[in-house]
N, C-alpha and C. Protein backbone atom coordinates (compact mmCIF):
# COMPACT_ATOMS: atom_id res chain seq x y z
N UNK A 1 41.96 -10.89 39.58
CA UNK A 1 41.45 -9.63 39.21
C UNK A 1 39.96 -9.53 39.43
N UNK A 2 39.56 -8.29 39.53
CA UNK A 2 38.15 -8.13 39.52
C UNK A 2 37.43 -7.27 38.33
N UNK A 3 36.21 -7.94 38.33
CA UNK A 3 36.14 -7.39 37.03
C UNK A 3 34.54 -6.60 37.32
N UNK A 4 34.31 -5.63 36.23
CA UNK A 4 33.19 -4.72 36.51
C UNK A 4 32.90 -4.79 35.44
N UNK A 5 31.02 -5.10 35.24
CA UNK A 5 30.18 -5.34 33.91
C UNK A 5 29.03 -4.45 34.16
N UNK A 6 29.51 -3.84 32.66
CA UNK A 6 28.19 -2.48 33.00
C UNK A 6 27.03 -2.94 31.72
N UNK A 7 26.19 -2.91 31.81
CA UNK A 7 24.69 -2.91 30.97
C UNK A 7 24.37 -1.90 30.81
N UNK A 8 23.56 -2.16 29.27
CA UNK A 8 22.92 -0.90 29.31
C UNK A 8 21.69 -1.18 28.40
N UNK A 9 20.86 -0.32 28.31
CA UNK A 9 19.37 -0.90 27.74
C UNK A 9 19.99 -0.50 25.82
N UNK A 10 19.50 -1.86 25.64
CA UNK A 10 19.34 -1.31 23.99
C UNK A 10 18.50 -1.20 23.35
N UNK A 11 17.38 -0.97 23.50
CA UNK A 11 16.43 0.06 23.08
C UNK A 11 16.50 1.46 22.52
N UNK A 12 17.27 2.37 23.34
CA UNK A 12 17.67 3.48 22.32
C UNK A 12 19.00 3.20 20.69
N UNK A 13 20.02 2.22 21.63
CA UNK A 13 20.21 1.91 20.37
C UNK A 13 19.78 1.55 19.00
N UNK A 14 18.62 0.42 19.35
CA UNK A 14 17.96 -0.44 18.17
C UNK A 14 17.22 0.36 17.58
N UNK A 15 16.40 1.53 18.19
CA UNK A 15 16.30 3.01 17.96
C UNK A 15 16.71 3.65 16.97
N UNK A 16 18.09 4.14 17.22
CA UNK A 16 19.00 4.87 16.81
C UNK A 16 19.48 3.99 15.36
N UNK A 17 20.20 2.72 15.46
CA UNK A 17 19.73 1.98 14.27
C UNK A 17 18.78 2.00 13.37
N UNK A 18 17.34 2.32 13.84
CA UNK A 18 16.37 1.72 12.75
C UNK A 18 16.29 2.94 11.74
N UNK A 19 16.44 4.19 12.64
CA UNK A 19 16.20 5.91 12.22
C UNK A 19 17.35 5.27 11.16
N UNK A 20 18.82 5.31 11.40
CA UNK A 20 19.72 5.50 10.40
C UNK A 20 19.30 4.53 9.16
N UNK A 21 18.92 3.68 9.19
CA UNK A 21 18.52 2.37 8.34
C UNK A 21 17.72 3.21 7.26
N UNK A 22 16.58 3.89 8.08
CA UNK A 22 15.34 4.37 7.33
C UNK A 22 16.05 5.55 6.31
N UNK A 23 16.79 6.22 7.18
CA UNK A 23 17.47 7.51 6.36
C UNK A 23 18.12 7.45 5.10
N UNK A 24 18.74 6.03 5.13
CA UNK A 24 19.65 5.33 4.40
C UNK A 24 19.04 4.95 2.94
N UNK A 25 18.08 4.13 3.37
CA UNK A 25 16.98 3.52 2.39
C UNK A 25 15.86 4.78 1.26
N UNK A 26 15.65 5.58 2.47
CA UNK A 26 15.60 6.91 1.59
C UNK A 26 16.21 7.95 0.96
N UNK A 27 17.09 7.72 1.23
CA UNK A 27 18.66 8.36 0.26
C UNK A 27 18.34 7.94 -0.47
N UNK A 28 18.62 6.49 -0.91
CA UNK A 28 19.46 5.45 -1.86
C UNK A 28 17.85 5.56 -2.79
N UNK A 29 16.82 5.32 -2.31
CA UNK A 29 15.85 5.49 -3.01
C UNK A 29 15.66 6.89 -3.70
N UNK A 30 15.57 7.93 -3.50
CA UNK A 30 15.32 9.33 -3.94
C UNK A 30 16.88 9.78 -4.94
N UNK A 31 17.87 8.70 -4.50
CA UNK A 31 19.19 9.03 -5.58
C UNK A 31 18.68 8.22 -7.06
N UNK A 32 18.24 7.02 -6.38
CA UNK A 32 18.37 5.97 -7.41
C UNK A 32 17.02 6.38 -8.17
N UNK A 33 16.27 6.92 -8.16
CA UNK A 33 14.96 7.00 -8.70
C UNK A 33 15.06 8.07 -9.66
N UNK A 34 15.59 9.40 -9.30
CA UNK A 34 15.46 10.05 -10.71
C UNK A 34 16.87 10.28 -11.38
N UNK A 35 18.07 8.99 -10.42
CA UNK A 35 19.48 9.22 -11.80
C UNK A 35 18.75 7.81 -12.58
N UNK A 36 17.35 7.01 -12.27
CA UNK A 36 17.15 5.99 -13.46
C UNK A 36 16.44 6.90 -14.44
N UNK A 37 15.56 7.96 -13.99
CA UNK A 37 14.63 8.47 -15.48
C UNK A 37 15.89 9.49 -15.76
N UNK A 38 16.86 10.35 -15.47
CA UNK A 38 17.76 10.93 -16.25
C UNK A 38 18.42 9.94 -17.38
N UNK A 39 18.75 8.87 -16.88
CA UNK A 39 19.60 8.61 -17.46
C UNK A 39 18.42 7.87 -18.94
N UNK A 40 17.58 7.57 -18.40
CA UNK A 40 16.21 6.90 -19.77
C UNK A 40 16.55 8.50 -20.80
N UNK A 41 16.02 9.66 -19.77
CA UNK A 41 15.54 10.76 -20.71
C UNK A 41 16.96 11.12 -21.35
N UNK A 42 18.18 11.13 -21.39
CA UNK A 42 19.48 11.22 -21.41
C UNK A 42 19.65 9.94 -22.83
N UNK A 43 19.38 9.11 -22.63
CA UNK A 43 20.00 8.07 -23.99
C UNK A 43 18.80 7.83 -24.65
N UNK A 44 17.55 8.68 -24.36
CA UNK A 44 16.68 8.58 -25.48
C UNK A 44 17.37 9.73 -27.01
N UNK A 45 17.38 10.39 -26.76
CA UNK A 45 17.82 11.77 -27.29
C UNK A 45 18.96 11.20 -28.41
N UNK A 46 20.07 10.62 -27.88
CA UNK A 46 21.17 10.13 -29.08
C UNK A 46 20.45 9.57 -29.88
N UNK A 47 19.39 8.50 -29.32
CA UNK A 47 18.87 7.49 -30.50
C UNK A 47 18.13 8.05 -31.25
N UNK A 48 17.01 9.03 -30.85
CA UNK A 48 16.66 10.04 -32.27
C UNK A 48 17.52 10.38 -33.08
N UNK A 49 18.25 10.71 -33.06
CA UNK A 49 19.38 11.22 -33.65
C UNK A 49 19.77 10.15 -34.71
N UNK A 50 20.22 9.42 -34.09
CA UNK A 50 21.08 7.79 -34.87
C UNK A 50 19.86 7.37 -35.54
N UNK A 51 18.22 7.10 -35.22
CA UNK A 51 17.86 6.53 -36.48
C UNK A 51 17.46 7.63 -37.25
N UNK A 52 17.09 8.85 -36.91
CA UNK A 52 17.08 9.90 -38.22
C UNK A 52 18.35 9.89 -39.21
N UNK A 53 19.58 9.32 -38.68
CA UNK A 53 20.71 9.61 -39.95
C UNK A 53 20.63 8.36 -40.41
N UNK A 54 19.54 6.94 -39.73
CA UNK A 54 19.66 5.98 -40.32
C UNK A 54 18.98 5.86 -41.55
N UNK A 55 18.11 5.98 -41.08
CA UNK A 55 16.58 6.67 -42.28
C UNK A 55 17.23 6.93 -43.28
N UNK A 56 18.39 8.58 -43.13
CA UNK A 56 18.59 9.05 -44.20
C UNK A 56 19.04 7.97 -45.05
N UNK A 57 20.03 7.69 -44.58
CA UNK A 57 21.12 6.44 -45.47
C UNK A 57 20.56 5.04 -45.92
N UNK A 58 19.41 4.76 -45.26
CA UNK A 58 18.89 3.69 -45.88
C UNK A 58 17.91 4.21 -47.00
N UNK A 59 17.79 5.45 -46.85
CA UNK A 59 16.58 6.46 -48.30
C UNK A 59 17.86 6.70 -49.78
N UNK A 60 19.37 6.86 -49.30
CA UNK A 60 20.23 7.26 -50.00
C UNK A 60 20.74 5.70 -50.69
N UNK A 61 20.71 4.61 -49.79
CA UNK A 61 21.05 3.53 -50.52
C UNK A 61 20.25 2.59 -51.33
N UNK A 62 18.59 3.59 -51.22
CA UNK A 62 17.84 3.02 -51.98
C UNK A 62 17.55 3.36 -53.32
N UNK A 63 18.61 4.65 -53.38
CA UNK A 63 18.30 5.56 -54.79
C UNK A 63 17.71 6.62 -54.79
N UNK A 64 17.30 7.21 -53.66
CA UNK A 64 16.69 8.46 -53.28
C UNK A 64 17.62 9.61 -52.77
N UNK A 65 18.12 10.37 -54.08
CA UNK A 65 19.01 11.51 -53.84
C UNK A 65 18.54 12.60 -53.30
N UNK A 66 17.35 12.92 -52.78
CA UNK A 66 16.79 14.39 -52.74
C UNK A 66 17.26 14.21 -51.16
């Protein structure tokens, strides 16, 4: 048999690679960056909550009815 070998420059590929790489990395960065402060500003909020009713109950088990 005969056989036929075609080349081709990879340069536009490695190219075309680096763009998607970069695109990628800035996704993942601009996702990951403000679902980390949602989620800070998001489970700060319960915990006010939880030690204000802690407060209360440690004021109520100290003998402080008001």
């Amino acid at each position: 048999g005969r056989w036929l070998v075609l080349v081709r420059e990879n340069g536009s590929l490695l190219a075309v690679s680096t763009l998607i790489l970069h695109a990628l990395l800035w996704g993942i960065s601009l996702t990951i960056i403000p679902g980390v402060a949602g989620w800070h500003w998001l489970r700060r909020r319960p915990l006010r909550r939880i030690r204000a009713i802690q407060a209360s109950a440690e004021s109520i088990i100290a003998g402080d009815m008001a």
